[in-house]
PDB file of N, CA and C in Angstrom:
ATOM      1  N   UNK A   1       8.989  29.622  25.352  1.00  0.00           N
ATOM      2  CA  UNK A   1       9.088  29.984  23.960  1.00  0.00           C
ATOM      3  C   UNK A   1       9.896  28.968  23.168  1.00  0.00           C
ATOM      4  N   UNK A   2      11.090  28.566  23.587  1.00  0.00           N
ATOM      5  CA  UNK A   2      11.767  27.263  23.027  1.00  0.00           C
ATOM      6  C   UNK A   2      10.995  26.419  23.068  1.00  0.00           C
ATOM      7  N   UNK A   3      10.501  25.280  23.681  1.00  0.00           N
ATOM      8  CA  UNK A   3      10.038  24.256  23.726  1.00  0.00           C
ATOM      9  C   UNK A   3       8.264  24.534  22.763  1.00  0.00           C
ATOM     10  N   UNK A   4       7.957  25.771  22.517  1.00  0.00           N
ATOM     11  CA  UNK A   4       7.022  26.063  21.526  1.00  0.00           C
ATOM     12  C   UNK A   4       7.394  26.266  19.754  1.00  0.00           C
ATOM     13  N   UNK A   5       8.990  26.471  19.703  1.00  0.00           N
ATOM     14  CA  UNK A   5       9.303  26.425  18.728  1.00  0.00           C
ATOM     15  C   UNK A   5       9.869  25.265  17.961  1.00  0.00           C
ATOM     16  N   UNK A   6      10.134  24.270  19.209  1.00  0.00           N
ATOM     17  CA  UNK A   6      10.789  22.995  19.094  1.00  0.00           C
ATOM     18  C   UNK A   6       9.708  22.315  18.430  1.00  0.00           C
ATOM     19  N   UNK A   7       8.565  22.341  18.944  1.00  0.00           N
ATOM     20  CA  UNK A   7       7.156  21.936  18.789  1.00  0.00           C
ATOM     21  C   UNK A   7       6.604  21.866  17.643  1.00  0.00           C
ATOM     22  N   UNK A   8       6.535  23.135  17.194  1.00  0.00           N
ATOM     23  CA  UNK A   8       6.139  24.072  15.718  1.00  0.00           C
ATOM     24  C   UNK A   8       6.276  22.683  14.478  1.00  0.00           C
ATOM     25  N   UNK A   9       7.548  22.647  14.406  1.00  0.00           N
ATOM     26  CA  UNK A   9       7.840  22.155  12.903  1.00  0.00           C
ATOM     27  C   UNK A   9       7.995  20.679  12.791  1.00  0.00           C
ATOM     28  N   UNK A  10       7.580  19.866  14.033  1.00  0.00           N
ATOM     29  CA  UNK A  10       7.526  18.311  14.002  1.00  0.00           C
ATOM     30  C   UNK A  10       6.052  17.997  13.928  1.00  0.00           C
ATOM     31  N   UNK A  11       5.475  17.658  12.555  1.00  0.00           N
ATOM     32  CA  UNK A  11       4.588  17.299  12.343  1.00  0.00           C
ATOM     33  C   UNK A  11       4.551  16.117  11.645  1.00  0.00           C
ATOM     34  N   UNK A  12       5.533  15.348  12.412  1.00  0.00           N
ATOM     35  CA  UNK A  12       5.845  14.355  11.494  1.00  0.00           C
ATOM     36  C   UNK A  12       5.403  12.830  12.193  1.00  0.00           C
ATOM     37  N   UNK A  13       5.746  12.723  13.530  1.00  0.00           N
ATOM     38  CA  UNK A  13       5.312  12.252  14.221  1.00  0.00           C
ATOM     39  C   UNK A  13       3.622  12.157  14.721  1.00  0.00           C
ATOM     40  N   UNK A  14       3.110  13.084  14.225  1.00  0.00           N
ATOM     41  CA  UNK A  14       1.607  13.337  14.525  1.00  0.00           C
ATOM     42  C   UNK A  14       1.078  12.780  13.819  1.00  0.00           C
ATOM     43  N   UNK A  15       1.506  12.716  12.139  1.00  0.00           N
ATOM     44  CA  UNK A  15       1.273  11.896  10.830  1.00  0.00           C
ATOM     45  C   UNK A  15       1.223  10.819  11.102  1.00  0.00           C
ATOM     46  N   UNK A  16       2.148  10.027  11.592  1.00  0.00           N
ATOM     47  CA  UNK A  16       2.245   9.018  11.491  1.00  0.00           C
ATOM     48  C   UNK A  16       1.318   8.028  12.754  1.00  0.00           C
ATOM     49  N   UNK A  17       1.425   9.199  13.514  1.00  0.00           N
ATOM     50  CA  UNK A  17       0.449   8.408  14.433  1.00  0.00           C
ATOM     51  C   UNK A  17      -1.269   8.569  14.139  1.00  0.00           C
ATOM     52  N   UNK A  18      -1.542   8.848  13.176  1.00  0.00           N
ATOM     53  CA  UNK A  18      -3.083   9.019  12.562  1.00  0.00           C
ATOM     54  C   UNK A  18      -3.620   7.855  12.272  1.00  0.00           C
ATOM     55  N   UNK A  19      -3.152   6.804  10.943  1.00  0.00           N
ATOM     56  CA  UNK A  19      -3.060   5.705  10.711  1.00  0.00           C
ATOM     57  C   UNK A  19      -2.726   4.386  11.118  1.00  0.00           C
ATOM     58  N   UNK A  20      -3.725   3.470  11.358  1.00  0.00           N
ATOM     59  CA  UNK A  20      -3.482   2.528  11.923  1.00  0.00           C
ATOM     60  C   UNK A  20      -2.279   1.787  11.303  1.00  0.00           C
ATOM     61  N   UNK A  21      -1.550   0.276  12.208  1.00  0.00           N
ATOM     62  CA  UNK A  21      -0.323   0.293  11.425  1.00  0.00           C
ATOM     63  C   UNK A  21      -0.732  -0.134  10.494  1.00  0.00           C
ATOM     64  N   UNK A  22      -1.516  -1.667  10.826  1.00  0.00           N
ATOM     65  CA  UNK A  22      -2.286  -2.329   9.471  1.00  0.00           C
ATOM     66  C   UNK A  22      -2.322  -1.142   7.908  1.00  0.00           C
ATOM     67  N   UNK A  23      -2.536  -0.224   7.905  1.00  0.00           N
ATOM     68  CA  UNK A  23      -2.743   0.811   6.590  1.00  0.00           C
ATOM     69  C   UNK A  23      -1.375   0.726   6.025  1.00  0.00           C
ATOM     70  N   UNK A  24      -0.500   1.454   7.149  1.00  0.00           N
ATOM     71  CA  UNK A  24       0.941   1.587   6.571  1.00  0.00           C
ATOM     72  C   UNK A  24       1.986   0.262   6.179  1.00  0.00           C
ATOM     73  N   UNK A  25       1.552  -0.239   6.711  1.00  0.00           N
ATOM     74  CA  UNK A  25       1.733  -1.349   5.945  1.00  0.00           C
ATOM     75  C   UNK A  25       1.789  -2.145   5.142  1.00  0.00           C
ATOM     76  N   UNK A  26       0.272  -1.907   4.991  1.00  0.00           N
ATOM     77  CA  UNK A  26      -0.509  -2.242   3.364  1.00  0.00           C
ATOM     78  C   UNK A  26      -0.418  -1.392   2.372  1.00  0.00           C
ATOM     79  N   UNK A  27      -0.214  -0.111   2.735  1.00  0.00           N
ATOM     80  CA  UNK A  27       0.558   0.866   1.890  1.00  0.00           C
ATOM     81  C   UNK A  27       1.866   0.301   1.196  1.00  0.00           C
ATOM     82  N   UNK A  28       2.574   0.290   2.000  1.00  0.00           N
ATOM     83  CA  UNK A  28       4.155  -0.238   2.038  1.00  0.00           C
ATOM     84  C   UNK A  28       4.413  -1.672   0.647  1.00  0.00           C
ATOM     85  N   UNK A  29       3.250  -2.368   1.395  1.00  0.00           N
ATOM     86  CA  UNK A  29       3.303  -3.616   0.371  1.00  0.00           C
ATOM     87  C   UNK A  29       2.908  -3.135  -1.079  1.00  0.00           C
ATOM     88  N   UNK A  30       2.081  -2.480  -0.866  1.00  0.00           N
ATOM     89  CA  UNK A  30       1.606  -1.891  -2.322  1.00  0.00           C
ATOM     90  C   UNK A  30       2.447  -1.742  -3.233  1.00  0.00           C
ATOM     91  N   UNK A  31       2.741  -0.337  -2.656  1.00  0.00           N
ATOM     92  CA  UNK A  31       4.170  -0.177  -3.422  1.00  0.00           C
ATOM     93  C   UNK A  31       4.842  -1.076  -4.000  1.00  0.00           C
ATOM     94  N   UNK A  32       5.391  -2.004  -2.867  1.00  0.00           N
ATOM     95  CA  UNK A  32       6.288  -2.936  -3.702  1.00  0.00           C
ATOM     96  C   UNK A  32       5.636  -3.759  -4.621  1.00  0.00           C
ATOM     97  N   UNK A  33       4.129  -4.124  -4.759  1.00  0.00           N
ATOM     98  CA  UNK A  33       3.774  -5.057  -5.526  1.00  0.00           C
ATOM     99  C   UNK A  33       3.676  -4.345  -6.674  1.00  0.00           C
ATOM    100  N   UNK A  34       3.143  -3.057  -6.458  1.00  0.00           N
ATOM    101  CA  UNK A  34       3.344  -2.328  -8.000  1.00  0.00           C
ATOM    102  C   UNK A  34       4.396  -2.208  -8.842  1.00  0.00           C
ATOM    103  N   UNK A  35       6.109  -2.080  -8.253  1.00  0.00           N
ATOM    104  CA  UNK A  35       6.744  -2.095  -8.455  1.00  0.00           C
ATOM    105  C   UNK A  35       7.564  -3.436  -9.230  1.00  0.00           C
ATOM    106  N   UNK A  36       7.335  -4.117  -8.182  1.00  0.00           N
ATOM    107  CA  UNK A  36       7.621  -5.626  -8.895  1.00  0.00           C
ATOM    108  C   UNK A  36       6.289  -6.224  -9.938  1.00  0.00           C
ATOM    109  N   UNK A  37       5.340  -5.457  -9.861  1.00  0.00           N
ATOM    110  CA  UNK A  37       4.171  -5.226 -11.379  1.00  0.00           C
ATOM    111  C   UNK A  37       5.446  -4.837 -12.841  1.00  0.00           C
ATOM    112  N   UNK A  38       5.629  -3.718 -12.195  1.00  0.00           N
ATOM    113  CA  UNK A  38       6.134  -2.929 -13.106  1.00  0.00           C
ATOM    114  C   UNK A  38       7.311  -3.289 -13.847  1.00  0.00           C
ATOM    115  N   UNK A  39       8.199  -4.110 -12.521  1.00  0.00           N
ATOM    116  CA  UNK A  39       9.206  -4.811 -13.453  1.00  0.00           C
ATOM    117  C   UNK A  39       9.424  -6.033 -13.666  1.00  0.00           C
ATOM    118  N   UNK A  40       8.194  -6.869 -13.777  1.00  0.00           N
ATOM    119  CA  UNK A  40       7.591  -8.308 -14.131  1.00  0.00           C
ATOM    120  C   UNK A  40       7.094  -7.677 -16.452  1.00  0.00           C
ATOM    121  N   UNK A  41       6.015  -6.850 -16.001  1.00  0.00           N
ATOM    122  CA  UNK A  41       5.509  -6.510 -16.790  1.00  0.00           C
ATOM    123  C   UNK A  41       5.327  -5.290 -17.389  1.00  0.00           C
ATOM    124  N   UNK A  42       5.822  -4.544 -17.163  1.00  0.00           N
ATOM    125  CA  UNK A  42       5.709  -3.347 -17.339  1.00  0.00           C
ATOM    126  C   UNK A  42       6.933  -2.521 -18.661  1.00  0.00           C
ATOM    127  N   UNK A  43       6.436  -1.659 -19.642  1.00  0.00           N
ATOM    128  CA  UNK A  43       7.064  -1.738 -20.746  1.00  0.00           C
ATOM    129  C   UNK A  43       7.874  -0.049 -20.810  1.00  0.00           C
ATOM    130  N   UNK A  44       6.785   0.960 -20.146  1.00  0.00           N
ATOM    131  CA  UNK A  44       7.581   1.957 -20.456  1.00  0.00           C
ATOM    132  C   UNK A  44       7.529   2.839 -18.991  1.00  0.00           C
ATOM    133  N   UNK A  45       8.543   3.422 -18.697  1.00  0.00           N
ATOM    134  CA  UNK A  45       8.407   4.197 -17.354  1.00  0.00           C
ATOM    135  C   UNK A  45       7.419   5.048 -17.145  1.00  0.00           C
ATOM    136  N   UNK A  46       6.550   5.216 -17.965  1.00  0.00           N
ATOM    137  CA  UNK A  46       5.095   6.431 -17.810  1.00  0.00           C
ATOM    138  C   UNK A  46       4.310   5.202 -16.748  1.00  0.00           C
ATOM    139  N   UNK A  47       4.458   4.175 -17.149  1.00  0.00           N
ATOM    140  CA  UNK A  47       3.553   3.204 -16.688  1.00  0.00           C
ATOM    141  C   UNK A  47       3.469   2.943 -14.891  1.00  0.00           C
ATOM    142  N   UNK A  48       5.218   3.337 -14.851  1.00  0.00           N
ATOM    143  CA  UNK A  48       5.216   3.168 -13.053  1.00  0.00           C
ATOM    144  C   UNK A  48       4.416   3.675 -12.068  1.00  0.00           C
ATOM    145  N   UNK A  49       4.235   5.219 -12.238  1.00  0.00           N
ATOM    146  CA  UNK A  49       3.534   6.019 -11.179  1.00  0.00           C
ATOM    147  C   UNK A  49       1.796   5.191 -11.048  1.00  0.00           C
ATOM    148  N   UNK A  50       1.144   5.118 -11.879  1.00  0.00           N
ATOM    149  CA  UNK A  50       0.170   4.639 -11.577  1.00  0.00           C
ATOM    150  C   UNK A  50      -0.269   3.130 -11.619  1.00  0.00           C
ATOM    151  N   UNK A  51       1.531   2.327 -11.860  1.00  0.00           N
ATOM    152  CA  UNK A  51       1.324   0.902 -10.874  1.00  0.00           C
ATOM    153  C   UNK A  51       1.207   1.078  -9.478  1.00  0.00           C
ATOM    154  N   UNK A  52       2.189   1.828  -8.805  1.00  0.00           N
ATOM    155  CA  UNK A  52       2.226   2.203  -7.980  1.00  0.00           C
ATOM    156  C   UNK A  52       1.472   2.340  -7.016  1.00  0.00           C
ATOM    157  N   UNK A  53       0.514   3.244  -7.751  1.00  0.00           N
ATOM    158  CA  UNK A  53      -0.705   4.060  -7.032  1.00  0.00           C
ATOM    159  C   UNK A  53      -2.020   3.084  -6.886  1.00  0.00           C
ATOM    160  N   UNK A  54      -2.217   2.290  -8.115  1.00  0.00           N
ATOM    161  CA  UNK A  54      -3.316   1.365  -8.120  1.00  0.00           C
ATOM    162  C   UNK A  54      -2.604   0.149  -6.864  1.00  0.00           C
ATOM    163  N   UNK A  55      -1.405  -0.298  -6.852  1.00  0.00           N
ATOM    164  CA  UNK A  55      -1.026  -1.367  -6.081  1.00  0.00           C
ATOM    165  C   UNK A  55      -0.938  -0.913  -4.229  1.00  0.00           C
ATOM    166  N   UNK A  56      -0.866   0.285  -4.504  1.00  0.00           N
ATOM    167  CA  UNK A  56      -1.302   0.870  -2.999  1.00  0.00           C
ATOM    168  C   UNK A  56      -2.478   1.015  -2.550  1.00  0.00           C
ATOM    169  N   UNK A  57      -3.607   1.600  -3.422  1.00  0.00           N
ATOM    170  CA  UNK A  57      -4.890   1.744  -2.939  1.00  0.00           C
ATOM    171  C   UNK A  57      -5.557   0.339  -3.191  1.00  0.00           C
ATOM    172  N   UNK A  58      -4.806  -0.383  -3.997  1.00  0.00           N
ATOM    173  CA  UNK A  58      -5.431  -2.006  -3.907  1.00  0.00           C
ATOM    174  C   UNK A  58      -4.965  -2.633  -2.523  1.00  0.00           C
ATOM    175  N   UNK A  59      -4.042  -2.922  -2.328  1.00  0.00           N
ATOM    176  CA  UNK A  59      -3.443  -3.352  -1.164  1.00  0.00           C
ATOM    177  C   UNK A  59      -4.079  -2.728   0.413  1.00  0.00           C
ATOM    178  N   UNK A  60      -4.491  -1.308   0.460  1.00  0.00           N
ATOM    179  CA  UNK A  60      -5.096  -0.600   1.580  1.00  0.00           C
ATOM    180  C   UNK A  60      -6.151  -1.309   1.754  1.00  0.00           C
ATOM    181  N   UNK A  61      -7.143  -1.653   0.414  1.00  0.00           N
ATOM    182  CA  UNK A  61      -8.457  -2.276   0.278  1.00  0.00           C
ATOM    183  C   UNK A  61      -8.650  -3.657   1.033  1.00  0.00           C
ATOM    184  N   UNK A  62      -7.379  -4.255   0.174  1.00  0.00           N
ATOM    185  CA  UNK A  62      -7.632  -5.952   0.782  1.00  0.00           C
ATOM    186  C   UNK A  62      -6.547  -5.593   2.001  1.00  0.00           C
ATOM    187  N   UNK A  63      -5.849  -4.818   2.830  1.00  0.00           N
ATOM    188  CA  UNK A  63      -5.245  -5.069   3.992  1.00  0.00           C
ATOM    189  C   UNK A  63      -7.182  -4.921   5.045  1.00  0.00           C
ATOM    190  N   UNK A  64      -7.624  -3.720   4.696  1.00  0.00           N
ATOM    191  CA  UNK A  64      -9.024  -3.539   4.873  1.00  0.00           C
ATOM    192  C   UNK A  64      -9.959  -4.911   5.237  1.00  0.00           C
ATOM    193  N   UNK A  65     -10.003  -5.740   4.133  1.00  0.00           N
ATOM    194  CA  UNK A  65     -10.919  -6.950   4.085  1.00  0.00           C
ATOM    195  C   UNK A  65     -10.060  -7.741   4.826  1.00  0.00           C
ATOM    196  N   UNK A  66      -8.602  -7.835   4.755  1.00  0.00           N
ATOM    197  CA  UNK A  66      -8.134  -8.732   5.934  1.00  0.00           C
ATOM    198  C   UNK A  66      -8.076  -8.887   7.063  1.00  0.00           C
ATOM    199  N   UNK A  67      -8.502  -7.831   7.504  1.00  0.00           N
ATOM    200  CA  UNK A  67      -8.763  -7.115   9.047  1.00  0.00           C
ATOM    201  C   UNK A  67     -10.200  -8.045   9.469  1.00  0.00           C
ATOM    202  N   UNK A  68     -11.219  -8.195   8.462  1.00  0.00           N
ATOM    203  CA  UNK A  68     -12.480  -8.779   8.547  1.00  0.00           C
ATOM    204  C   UNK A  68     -12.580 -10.174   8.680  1.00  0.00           C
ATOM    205  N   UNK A  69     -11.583 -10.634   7.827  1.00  0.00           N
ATOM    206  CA  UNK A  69     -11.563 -11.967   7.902  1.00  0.00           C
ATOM    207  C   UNK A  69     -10.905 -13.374   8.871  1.00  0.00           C
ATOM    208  N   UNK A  70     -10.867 -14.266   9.230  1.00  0.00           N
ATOM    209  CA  UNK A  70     -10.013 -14.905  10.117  1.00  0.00           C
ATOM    210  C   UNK A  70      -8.667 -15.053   9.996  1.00  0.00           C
ATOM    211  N   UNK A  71      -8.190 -14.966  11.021  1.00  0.00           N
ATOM    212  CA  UNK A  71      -6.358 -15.057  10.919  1.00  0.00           C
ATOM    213  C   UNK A  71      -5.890 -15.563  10.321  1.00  0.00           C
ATOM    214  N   UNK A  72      -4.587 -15.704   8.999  1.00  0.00           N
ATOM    215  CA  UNK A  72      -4.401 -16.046   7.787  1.00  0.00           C
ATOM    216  C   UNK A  72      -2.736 -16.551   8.144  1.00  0.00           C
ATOM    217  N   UNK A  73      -2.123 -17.372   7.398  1.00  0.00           N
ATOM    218  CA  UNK A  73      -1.107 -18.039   7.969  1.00  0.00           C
ATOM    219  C   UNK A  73      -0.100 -16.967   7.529  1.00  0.00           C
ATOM    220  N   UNK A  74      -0.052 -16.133   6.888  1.00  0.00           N
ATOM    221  CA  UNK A  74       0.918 -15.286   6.379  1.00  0.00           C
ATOM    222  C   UNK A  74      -0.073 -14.167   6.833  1.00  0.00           C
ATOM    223  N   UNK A  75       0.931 -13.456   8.260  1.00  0.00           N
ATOM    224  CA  UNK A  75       0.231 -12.425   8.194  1.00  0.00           C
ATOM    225  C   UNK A  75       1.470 -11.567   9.420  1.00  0.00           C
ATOM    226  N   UNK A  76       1.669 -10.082   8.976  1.00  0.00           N
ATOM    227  CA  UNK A  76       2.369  -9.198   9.924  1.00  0.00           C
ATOM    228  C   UNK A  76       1.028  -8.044  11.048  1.00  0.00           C
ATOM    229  N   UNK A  77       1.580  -8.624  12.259  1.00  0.00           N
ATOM    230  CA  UNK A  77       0.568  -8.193  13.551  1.00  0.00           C
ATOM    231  C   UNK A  77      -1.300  -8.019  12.821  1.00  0.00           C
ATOM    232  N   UNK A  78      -1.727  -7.142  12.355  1.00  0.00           N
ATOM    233  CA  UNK A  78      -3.418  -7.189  11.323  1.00  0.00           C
ATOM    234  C   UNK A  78      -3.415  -7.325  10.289  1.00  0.00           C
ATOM    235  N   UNK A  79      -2.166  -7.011   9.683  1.00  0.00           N
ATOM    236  CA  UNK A  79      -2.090  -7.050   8.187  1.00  0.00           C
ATOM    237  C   UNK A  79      -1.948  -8.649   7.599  1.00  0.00           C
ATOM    238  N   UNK A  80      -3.137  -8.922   6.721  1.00  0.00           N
ATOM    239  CA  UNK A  80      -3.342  -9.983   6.020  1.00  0.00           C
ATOM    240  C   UNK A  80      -2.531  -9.832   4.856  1.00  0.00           C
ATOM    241  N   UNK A  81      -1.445 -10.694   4.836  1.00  0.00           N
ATOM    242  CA  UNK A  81      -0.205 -10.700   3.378  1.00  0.00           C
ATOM    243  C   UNK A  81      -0.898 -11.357   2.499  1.00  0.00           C
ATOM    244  N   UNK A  82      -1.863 -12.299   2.744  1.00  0.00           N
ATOM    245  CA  UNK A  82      -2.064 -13.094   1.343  1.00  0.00           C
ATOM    246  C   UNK A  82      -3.133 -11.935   0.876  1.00  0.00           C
ATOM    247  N   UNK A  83      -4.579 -11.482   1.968  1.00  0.00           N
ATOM    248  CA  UNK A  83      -5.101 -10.274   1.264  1.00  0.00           C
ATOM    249  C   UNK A  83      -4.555  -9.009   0.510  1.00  0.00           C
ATOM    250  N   UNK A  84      -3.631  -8.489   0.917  1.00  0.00           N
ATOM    251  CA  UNK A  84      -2.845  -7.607   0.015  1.00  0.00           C
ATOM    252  C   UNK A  84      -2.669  -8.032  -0.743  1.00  0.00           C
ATOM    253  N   UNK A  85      -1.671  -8.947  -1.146  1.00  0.00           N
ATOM    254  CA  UNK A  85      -0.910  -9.503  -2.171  1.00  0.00           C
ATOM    255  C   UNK A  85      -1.610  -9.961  -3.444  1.00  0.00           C
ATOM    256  N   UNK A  86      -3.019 -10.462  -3.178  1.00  0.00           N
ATOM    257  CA  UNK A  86      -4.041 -10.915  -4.292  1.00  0.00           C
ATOM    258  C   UNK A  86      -4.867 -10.014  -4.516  1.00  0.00           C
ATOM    259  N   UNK A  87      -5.412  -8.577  -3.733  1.00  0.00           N
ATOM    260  CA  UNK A  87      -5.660  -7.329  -4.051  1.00  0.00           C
ATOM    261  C   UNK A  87      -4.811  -6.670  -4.731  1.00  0.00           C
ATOM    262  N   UNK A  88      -3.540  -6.781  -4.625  1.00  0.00           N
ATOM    263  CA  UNK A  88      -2.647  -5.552  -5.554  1.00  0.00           C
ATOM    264  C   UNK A  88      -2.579  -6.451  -7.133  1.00  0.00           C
ATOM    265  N   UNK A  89      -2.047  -7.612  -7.309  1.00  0.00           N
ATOM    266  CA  UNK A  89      -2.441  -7.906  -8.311  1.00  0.00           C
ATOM    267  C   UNK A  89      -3.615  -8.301  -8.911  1.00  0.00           C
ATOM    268  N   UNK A  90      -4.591  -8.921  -8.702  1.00  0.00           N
ATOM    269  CA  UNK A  90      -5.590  -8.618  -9.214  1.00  0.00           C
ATOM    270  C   UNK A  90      -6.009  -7.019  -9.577  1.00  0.00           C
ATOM    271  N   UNK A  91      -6.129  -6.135  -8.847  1.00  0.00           N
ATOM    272  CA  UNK A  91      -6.323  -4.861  -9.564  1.00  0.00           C
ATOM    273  C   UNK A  91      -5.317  -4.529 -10.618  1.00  0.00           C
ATOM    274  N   UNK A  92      -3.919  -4.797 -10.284  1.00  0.00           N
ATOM    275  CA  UNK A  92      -2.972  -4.552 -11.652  1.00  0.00           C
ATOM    276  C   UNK A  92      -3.170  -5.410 -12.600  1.00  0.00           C
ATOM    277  N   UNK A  93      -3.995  -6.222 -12.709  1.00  0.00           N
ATOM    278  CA  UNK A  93      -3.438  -7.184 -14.065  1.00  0.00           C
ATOM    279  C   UNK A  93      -4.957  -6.808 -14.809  1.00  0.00           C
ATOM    280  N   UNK A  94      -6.323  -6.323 -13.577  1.00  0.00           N
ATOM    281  CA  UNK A  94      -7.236  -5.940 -14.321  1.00  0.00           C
ATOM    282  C   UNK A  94      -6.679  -4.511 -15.184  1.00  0.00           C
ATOM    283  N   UNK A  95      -6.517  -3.793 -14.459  1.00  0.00           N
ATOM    284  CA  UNK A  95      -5.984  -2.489 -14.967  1.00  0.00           C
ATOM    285  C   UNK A  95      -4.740  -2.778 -16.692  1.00  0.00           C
ATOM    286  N   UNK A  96      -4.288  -3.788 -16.204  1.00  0.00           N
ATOM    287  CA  UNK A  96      -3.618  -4.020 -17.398  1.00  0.00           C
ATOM    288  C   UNK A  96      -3.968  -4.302 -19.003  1.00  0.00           C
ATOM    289  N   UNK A  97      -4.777  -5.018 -18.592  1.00  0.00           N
ATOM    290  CA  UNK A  97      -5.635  -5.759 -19.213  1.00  0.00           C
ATOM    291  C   UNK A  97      -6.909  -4.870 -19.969  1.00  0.00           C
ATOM    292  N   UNK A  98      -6.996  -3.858 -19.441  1.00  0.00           N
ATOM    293  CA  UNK A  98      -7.538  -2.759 -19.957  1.00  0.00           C
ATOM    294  C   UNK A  98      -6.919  -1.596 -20.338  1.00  0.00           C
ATOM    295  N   UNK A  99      -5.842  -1.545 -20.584  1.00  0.00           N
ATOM    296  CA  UNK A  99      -4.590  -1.025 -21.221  1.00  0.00           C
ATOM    297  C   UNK A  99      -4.579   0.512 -20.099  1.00  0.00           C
ATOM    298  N   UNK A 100      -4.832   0.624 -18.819  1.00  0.00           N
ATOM    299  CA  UNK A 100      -5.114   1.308 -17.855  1.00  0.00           C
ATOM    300  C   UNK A 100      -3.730   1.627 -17.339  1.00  0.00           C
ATOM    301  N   UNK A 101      -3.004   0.566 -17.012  1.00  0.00           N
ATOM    302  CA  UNK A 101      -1.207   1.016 -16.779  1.00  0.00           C
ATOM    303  C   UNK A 101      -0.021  -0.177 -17.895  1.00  0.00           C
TER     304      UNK A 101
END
């Protein structure tokens, strides 16, 4: 009964093991590129949450296409840094540019 209750409420570890690392990663970068979007260019705090969000699901995309492509000189274990990095901005500056964030 202990070791079933111990059990119960760690679902945290299960999470994390779903996703390959390459994702969380490219997640991770996201973030920060949105962020450093946000405070490169960015004018009013409404604007953050969905730098954020676009620089994460951009970054998932091109960590995605970097996985496809040949080994890149900047790169952590699958994750392609230069693919992220030119996926998150390029989608933010399109998005910008269309008065989107």
């Amino acid at each position: 009964m202990r070791a079933d209750r111990a059990c119960e409420g760690s679902h945290l570890p299960i999470a994390l093991s779903l996703p390959p690392p390459w994702f969380v990663l490219a997640a991770f970068l996201g973030v920060m590129h949105g962020a450093l979007f946000h405070l490169v260019l960015g004018t009013h705090v409404r604007q953050l949450p969905t730098s954020l969000v676009l620089g994460m699901a951009a970054s998932v995309v091109g960590g995605f296409v970097g996985t496809m492509i040949p080994p890149a000189v900047l790169e952590i274990g699958e994750t392609n840094l230069i693919s992220t990095g030119i996926a998150a901005w390029l989608v933010l500056v399109i998005a910008r540019l269309f008065r989107f964030c």
